[in-house]
N, C-alpha and C. Protein backbone atom coordinates (compact mmCIF):
# COMPACT_ATOMS: atom_id res chain seq x y z
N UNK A 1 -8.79 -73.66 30.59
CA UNK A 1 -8.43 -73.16 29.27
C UNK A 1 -7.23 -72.25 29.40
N UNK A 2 -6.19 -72.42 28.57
CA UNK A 2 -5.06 -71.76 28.47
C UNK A 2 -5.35 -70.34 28.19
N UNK A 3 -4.53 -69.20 28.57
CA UNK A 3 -4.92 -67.57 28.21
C UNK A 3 -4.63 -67.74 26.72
N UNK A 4 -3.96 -68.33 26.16
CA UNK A 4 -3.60 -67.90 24.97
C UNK A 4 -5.24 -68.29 24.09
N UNK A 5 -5.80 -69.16 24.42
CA UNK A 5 -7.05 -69.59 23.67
C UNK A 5 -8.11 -68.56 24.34
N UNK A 6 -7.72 -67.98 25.29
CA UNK A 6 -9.15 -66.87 25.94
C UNK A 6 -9.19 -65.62 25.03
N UNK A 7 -7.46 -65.41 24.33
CA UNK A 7 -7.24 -64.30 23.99
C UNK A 7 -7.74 -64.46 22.53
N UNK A 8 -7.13 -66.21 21.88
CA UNK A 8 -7.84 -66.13 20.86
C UNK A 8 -9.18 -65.76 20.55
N UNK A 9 -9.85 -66.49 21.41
CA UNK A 9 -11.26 -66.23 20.87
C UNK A 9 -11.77 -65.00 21.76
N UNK A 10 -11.52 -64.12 22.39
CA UNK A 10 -11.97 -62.77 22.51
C UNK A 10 -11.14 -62.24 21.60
N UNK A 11 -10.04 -61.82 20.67
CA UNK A 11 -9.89 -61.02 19.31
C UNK A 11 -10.73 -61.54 18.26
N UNK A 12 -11.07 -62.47 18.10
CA UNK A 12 -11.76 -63.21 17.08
C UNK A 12 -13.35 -62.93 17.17
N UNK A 13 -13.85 -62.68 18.42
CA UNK A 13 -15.02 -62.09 18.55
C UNK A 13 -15.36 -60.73 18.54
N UNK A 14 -13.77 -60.36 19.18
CA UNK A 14 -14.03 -58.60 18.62
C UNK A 14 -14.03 -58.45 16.96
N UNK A 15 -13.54 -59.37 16.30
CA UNK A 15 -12.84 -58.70 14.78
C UNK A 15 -14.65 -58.95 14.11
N UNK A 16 -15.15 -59.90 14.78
CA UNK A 16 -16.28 -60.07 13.83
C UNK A 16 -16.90 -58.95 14.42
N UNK A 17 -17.26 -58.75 15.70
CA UNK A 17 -18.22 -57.76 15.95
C UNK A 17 -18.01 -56.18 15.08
N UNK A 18 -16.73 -56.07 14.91
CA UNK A 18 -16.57 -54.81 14.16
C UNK A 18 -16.76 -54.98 12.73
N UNK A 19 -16.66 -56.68 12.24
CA UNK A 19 -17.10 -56.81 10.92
C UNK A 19 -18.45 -56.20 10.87
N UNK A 20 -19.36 -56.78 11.74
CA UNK A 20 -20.83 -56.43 11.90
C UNK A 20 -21.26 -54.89 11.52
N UNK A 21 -20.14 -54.12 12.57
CA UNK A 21 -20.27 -52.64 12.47
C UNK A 21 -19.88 -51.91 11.40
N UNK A 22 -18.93 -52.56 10.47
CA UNK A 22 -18.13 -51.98 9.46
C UNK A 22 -19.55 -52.00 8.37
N UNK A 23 -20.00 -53.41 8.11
CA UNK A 23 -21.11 -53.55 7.25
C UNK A 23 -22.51 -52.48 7.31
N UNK A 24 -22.68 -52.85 8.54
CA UNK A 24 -24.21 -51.02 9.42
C UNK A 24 -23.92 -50.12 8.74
N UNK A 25 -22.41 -49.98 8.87
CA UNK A 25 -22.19 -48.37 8.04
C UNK A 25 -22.47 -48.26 6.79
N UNK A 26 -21.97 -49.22 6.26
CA UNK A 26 -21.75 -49.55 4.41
C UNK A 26 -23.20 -49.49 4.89
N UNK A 27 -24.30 -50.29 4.38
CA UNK A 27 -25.44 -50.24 4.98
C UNK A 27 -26.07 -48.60 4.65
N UNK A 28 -26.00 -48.76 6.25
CA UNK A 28 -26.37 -46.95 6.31
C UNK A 28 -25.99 -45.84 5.53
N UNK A 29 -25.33 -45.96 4.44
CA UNK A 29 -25.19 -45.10 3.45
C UNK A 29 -25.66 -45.69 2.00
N UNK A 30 -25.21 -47.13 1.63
CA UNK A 30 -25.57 -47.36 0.16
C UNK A 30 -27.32 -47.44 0.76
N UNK A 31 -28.04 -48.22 1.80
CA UNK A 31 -29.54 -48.30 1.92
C UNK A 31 -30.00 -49.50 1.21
N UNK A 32 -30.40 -50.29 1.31
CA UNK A 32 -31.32 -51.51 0.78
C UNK A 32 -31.10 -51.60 -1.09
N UNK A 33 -31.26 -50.52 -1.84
CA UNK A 33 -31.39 -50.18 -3.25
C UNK A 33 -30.39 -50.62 -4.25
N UNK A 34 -29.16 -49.93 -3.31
CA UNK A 34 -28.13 -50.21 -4.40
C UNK A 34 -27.81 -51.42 -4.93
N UNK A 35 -26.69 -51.60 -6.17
CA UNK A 35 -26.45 -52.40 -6.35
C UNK A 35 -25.59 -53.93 -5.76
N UNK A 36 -24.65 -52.96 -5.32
CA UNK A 36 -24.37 -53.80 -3.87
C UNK A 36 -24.65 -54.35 -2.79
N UNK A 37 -25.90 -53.50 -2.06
CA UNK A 37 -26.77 -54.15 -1.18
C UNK A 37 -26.61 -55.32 -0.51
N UNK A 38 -27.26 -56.14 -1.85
CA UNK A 38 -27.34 -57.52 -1.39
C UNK A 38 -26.43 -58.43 -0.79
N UNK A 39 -25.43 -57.90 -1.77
CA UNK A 39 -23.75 -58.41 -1.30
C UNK A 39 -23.51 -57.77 0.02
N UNK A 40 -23.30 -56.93 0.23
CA UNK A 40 -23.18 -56.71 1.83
C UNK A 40 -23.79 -57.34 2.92
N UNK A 41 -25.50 -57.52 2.35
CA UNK A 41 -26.23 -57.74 3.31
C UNK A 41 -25.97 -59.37 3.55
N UNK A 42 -25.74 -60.13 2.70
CA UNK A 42 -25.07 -61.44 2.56
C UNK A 42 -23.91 -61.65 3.86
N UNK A 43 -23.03 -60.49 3.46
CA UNK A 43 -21.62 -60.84 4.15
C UNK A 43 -21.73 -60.51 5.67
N UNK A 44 -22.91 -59.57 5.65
CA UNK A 44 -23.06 -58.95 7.23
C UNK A 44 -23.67 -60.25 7.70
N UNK A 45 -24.89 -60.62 7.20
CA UNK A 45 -25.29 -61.75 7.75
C UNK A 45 -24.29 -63.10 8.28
N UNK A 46 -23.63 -63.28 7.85
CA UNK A 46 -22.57 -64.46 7.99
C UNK A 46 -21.43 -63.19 8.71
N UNK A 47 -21.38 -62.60 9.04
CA UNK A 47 -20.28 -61.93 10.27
C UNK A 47 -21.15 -61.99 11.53
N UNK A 48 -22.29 -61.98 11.27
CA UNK A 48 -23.50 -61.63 12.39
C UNK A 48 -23.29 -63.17 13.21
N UNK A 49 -23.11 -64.09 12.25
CA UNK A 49 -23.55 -65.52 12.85
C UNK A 49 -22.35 -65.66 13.27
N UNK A 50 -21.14 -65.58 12.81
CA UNK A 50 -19.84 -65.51 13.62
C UNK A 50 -19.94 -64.90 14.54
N UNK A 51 -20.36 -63.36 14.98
CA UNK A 51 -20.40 -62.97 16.13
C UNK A 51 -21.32 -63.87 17.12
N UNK A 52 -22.12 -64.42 17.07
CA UNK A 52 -22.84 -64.78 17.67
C UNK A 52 -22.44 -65.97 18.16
N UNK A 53 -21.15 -67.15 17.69
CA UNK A 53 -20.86 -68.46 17.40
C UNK A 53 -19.78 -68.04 19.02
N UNK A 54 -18.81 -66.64 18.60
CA UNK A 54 -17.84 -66.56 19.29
C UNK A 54 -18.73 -66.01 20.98
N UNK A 55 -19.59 -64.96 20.82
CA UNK A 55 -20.16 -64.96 22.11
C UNK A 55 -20.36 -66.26 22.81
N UNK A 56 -21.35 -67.25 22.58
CA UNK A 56 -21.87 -68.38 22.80
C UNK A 56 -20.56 -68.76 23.70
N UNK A 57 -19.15 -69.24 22.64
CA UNK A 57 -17.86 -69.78 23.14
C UNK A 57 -17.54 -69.10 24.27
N UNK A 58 -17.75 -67.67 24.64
CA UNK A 58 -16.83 -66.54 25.08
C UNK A 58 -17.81 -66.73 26.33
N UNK A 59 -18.73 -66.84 26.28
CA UNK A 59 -20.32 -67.73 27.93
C UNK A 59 -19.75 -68.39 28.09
N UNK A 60 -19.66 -69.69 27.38
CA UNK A 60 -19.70 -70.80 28.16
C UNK A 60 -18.12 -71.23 28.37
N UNK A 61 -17.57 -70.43 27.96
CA UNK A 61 -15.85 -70.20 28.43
C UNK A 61 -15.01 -69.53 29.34
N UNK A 62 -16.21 -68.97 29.47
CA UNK A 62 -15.91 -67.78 30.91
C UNK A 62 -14.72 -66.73 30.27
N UNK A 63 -14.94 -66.09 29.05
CA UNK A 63 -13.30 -65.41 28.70
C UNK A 63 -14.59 -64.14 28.12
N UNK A 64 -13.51 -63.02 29.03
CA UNK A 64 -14.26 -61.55 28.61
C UNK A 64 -14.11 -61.28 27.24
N UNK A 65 -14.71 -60.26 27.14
CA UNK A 65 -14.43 -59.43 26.11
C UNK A 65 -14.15 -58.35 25.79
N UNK A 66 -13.35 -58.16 24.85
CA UNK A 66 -12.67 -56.62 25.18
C UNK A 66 -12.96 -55.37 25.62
N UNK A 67 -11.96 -54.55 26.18
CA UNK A 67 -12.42 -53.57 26.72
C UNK A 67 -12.66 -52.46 26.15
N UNK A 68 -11.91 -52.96 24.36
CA UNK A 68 -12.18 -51.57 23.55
C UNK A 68 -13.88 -52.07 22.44
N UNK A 69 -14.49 -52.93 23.04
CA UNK A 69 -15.80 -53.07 22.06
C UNK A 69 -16.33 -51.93 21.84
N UNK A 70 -16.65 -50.75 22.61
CA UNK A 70 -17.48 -49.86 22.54
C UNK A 70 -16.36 -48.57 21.19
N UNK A 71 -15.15 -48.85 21.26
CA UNK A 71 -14.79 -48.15 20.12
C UNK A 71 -14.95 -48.59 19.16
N UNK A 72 -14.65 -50.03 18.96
CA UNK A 72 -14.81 -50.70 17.59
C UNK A 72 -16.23 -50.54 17.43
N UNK A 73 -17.11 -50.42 18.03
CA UNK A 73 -18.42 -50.14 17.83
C UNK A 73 -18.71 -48.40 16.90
N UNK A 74 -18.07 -47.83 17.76
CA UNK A 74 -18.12 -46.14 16.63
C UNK A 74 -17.15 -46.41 15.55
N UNK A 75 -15.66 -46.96 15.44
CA UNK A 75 -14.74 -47.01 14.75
C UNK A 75 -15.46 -47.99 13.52
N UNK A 76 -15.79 -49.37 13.45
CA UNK A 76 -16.05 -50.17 12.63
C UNK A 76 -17.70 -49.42 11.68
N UNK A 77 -18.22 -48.78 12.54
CA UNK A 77 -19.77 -48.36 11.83
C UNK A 77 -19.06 -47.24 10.96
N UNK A 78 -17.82 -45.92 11.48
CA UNK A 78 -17.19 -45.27 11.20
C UNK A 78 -16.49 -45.09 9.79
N UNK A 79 -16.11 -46.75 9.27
CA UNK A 79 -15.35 -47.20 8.57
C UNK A 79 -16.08 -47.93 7.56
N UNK A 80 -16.82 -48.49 7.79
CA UNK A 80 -18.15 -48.65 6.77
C UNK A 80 -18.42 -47.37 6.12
N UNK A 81 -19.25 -46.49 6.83
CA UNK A 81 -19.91 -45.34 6.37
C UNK A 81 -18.92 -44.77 5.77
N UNK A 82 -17.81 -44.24 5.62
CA UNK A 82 -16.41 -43.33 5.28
C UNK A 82 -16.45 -44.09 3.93
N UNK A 83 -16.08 -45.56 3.81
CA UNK A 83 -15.87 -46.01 2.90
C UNK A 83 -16.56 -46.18 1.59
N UNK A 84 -18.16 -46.39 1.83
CA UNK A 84 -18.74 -46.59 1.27
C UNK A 84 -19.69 -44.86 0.94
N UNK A 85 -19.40 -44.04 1.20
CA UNK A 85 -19.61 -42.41 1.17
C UNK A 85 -18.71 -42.12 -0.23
N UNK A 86 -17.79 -42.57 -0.34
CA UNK A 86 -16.52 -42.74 -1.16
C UNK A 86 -17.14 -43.30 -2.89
N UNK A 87 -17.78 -44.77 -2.48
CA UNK A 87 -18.54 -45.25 -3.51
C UNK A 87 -18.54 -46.64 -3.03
N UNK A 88 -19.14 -47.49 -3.62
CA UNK A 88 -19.60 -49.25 -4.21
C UNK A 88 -18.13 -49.57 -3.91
N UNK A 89 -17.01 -49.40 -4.61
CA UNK A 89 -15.92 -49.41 -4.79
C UNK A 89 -14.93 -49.40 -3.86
N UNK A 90 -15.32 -48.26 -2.87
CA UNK A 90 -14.01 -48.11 -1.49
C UNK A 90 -14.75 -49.22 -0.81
N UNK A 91 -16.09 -49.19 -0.81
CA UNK A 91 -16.85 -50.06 0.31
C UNK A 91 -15.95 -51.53 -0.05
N UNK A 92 -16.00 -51.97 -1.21
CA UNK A 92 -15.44 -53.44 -1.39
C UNK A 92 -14.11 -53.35 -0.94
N UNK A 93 -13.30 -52.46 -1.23
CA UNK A 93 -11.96 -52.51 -1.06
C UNK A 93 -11.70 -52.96 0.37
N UNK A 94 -12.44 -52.31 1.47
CA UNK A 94 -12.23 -52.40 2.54
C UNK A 94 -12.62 -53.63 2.91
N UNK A 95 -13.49 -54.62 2.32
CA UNK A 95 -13.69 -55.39 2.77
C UNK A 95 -12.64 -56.55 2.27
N UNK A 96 -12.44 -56.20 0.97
CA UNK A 96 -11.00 -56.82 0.08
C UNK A 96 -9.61 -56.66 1.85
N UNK A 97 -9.29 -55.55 1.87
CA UNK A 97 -8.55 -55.48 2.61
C UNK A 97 -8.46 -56.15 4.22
N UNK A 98 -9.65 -55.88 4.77
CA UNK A 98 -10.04 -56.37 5.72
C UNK A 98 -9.60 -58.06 5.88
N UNK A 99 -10.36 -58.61 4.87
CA UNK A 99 -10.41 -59.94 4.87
C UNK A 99 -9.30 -60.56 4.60
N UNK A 100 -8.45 -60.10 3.69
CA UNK A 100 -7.15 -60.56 3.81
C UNK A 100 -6.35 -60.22 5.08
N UNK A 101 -6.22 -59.70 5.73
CA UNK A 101 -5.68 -59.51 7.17
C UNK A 101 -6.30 -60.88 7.98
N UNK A 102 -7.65 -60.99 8.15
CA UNK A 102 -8.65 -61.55 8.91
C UNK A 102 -7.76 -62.89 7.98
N UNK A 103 -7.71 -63.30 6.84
CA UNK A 103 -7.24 -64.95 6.58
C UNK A 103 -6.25 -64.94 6.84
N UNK A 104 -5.16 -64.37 7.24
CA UNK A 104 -3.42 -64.51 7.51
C UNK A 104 -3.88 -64.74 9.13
N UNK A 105 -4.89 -63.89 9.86
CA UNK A 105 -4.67 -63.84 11.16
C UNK A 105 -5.99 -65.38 11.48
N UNK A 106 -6.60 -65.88 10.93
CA UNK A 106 -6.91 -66.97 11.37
C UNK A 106 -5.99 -68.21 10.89
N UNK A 107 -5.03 -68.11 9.38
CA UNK A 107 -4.22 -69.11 9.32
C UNK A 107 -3.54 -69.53 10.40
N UNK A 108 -3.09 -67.74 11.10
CA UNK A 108 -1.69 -67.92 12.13
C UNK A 108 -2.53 -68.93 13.61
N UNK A 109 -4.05 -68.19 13.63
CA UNK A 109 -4.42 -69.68 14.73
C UNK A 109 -4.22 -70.46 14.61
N UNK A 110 -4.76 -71.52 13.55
CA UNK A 110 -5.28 -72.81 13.13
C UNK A 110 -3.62 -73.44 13.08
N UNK A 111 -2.48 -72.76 12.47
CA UNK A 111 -1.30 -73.21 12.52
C UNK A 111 -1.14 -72.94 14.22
N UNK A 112 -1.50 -72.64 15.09
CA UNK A 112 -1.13 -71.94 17.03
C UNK A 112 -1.97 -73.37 17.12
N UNK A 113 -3.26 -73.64 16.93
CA UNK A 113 -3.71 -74.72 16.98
C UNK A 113 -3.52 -75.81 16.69
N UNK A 114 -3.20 -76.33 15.46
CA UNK A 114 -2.91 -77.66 14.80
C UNK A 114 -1.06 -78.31 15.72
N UNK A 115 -0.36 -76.89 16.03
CA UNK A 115 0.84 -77.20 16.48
C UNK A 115 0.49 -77.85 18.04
N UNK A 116 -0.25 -77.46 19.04
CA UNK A 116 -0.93 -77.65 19.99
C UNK A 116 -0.89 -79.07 20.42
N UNK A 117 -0.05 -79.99 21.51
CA UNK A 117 0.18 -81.37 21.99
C UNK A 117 -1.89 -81.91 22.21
N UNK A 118 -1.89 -83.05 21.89
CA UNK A 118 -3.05 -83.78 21.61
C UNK A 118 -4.05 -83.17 22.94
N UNK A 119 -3.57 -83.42 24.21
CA UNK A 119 -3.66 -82.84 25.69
C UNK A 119 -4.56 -81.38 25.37
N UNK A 120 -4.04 -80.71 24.56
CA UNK A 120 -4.84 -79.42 24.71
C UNK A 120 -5.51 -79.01 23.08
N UNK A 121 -5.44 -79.95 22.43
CA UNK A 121 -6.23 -80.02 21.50
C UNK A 121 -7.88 -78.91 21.67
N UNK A 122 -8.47 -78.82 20.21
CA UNK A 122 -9.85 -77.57 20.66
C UNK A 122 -10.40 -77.98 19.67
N UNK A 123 -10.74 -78.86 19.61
CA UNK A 123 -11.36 -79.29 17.86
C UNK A 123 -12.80 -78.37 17.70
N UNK A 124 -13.17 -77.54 18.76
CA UNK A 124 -14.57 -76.99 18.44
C UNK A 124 -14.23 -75.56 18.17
N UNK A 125 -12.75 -75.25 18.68
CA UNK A 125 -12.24 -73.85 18.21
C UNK A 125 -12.10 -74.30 16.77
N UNK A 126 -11.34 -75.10 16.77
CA UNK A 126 -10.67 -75.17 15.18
C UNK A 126 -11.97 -75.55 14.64
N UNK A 127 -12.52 -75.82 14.71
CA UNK A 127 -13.65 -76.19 13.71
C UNK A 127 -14.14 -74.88 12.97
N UNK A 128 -14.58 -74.23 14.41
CA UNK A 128 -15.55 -72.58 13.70
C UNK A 128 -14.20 -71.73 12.76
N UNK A 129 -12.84 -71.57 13.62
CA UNK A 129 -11.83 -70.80 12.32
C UNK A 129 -11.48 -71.36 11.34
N UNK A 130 -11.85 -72.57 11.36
CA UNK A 130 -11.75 -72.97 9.66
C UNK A 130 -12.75 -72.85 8.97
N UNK A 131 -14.44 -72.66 9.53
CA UNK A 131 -15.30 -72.47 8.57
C UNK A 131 -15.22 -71.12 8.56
N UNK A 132 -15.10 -70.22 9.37
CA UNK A 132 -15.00 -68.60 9.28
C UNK A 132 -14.30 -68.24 8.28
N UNK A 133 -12.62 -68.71 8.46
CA UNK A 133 -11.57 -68.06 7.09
C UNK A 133 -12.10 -68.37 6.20
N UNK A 134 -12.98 -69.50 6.06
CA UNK A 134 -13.10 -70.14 4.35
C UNK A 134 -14.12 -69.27 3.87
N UNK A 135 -15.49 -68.78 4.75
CA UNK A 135 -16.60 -67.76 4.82
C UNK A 135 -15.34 -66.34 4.51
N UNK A 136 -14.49 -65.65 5.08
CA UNK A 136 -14.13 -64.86 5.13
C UNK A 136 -13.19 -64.83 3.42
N UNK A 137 -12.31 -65.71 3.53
CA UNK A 137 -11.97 -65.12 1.83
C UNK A 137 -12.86 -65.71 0.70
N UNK A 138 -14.16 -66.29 0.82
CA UNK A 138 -14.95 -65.73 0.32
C UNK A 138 -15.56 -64.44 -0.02
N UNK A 139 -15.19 -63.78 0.90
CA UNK A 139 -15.99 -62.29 0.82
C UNK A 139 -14.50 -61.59 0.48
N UNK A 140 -13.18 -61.87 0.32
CA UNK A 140 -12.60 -61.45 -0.19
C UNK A 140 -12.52 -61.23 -1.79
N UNK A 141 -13.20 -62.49 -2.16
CA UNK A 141 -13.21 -63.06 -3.78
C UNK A 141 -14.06 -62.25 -3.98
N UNK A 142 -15.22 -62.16 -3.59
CA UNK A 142 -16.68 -61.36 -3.87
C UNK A 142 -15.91 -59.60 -3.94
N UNK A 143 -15.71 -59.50 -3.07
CA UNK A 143 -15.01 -58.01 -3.00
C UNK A 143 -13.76 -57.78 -4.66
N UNK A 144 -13.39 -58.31 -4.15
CA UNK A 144 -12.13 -58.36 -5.85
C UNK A 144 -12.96 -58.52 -7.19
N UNK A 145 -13.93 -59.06 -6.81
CA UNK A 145 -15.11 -59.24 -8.18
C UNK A 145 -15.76 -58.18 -8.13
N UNK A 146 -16.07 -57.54 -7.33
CA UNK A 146 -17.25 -56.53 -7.35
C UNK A 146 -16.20 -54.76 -7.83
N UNK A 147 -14.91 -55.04 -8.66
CA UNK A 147 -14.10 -54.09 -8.19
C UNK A 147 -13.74 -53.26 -7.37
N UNK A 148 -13.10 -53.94 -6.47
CA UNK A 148 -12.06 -53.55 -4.74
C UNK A 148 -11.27 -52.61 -5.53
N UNK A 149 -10.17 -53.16 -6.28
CA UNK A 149 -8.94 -53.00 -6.81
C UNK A 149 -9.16 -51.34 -7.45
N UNK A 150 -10.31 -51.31 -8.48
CA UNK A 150 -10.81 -49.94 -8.88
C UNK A 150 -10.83 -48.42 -7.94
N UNK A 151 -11.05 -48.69 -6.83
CA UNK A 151 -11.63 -47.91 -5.66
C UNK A 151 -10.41 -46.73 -5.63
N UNK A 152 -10.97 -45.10 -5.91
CA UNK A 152 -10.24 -44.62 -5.61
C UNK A 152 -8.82 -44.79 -4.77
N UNK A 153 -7.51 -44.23 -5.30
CA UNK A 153 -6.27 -44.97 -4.36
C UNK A 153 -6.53 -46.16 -3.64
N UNK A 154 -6.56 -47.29 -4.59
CA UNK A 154 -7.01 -48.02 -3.73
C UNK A 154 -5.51 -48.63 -2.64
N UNK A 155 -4.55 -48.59 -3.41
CA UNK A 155 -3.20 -49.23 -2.45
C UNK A 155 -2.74 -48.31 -0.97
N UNK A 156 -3.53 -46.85 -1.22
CA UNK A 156 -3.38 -46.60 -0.23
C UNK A 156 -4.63 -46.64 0.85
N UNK A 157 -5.77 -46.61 0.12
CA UNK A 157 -7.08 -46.87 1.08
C UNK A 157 -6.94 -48.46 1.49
N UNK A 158 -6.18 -49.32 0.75
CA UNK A 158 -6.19 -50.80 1.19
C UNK A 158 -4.90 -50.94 2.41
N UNK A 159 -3.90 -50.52 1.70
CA UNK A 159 -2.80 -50.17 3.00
C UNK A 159 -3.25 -49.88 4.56
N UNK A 160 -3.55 -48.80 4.65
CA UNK A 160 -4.23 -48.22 5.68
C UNK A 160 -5.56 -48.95 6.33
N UNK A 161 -6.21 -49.35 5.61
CA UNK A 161 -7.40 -50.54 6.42
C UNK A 161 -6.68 -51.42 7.03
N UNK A 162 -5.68 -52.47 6.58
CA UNK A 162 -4.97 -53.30 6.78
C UNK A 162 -4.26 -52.68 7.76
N UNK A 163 -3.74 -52.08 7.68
CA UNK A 163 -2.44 -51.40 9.12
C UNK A 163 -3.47 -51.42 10.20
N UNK A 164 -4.85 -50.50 10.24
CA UNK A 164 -5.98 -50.76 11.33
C UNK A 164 -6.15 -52.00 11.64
N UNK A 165 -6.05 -53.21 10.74
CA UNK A 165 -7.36 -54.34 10.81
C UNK A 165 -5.79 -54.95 11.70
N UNK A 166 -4.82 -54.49 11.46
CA UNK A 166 -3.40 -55.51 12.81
C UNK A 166 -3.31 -54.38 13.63
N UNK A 167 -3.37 -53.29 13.74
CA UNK A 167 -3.42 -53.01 15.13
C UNK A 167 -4.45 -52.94 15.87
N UNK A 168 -5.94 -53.48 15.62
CA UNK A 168 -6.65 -53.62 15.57
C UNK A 168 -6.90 -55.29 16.56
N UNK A 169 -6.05 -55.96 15.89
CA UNK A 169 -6.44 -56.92 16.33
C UNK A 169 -5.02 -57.29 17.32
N UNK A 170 -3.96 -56.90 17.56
CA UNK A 170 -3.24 -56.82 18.40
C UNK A 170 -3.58 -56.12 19.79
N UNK A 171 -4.78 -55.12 19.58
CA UNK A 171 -5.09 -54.41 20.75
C UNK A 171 -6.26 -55.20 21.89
N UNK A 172 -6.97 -55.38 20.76
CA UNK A 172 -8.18 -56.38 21.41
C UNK A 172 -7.47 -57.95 21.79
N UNK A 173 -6.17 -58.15 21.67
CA UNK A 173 -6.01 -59.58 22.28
C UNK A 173 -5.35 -59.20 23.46
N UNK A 174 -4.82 -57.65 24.08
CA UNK A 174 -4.40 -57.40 24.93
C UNK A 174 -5.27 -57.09 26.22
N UNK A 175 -6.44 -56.22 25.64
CA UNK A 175 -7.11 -55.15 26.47
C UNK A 175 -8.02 -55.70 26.53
């Protein structure tokens, strides 16, 4: 397997695992009750199964995983909780924001992929980032519905998620 596909799918397994953590937090502050809840608990669930899709790949591929998991682990639970402390509102935004980063940065695979000579073709990579992005701006739509856009400052609380969610994912394809 080429590094460039080891790197793909270890950022791609970090981004979900911190999806996972971002949601705990949201979570751990709205609690089972709210109105949102469910919607979270929805979206965590389907980040959960992505994390779990990319481990599986990341075994039986022999490709590590990053060396910053254990921050995205305080940082992503960090960023949940912050957001959603805020209200219903920042919580979506971030996920509004998030996910649009997350569909530009799986387009830019699937286009790294589809360009790819027949020889090194991955039809089982491309398979899971095309059902992921399509799962993922889903939860963008859901977020924009649930008013993202409303969320205190939101252009600058959305700005700033987004600036994290690419250096974010530039770090974990390095380290």
């Amino acid at each position: 397997m080429t590094s460039d596909r080891s790197q793909m799918i270890r950022v791609d397994q970090a981004g979900e695992y911190g999806a996972t953590r971002i949601y705990a937090g949201q979570m751990a502050v709205l609690g089972t009750d709210h109105a949102i809840s469910g919607t979270v608990a929805h979206m965590a669930a389907q980040e959960e199964r992505h994390r779990r899709l990319f481990d599986k790949l990341m075994a039986e591929r022999g490709v590590r995983p990053t060396l910053l998991q254990p921050f995205w682990d305080v940082a992503g639970f960090a960023l949940g909780a912050a957001t959603a402390l805020i209200g219903p509102k920042a919580a979506m935004a971030c996920t509004a924001a998030i996910e649009t980063e997350i569909d530009a940065h799986y387009a830019e695979q699937l286009r790294e992929l589809d360009a790819a000579p027949p020889s090194e073709a991955d039809p089982e990579l491309r398979k899971m980032i095309a059902e992921f992005q399509a799962e993922e701006v889903e939860h963008r739509a859901t977020a924009l519905a649930a008013g993202a856009e409303q969320a205190p400052a939101y252009p600058l609380l959305a700005g700033a998620i987004r600036l994290g969610c690419r250096f974010a994912i530039a770090m974990s394809k390095r380290i």
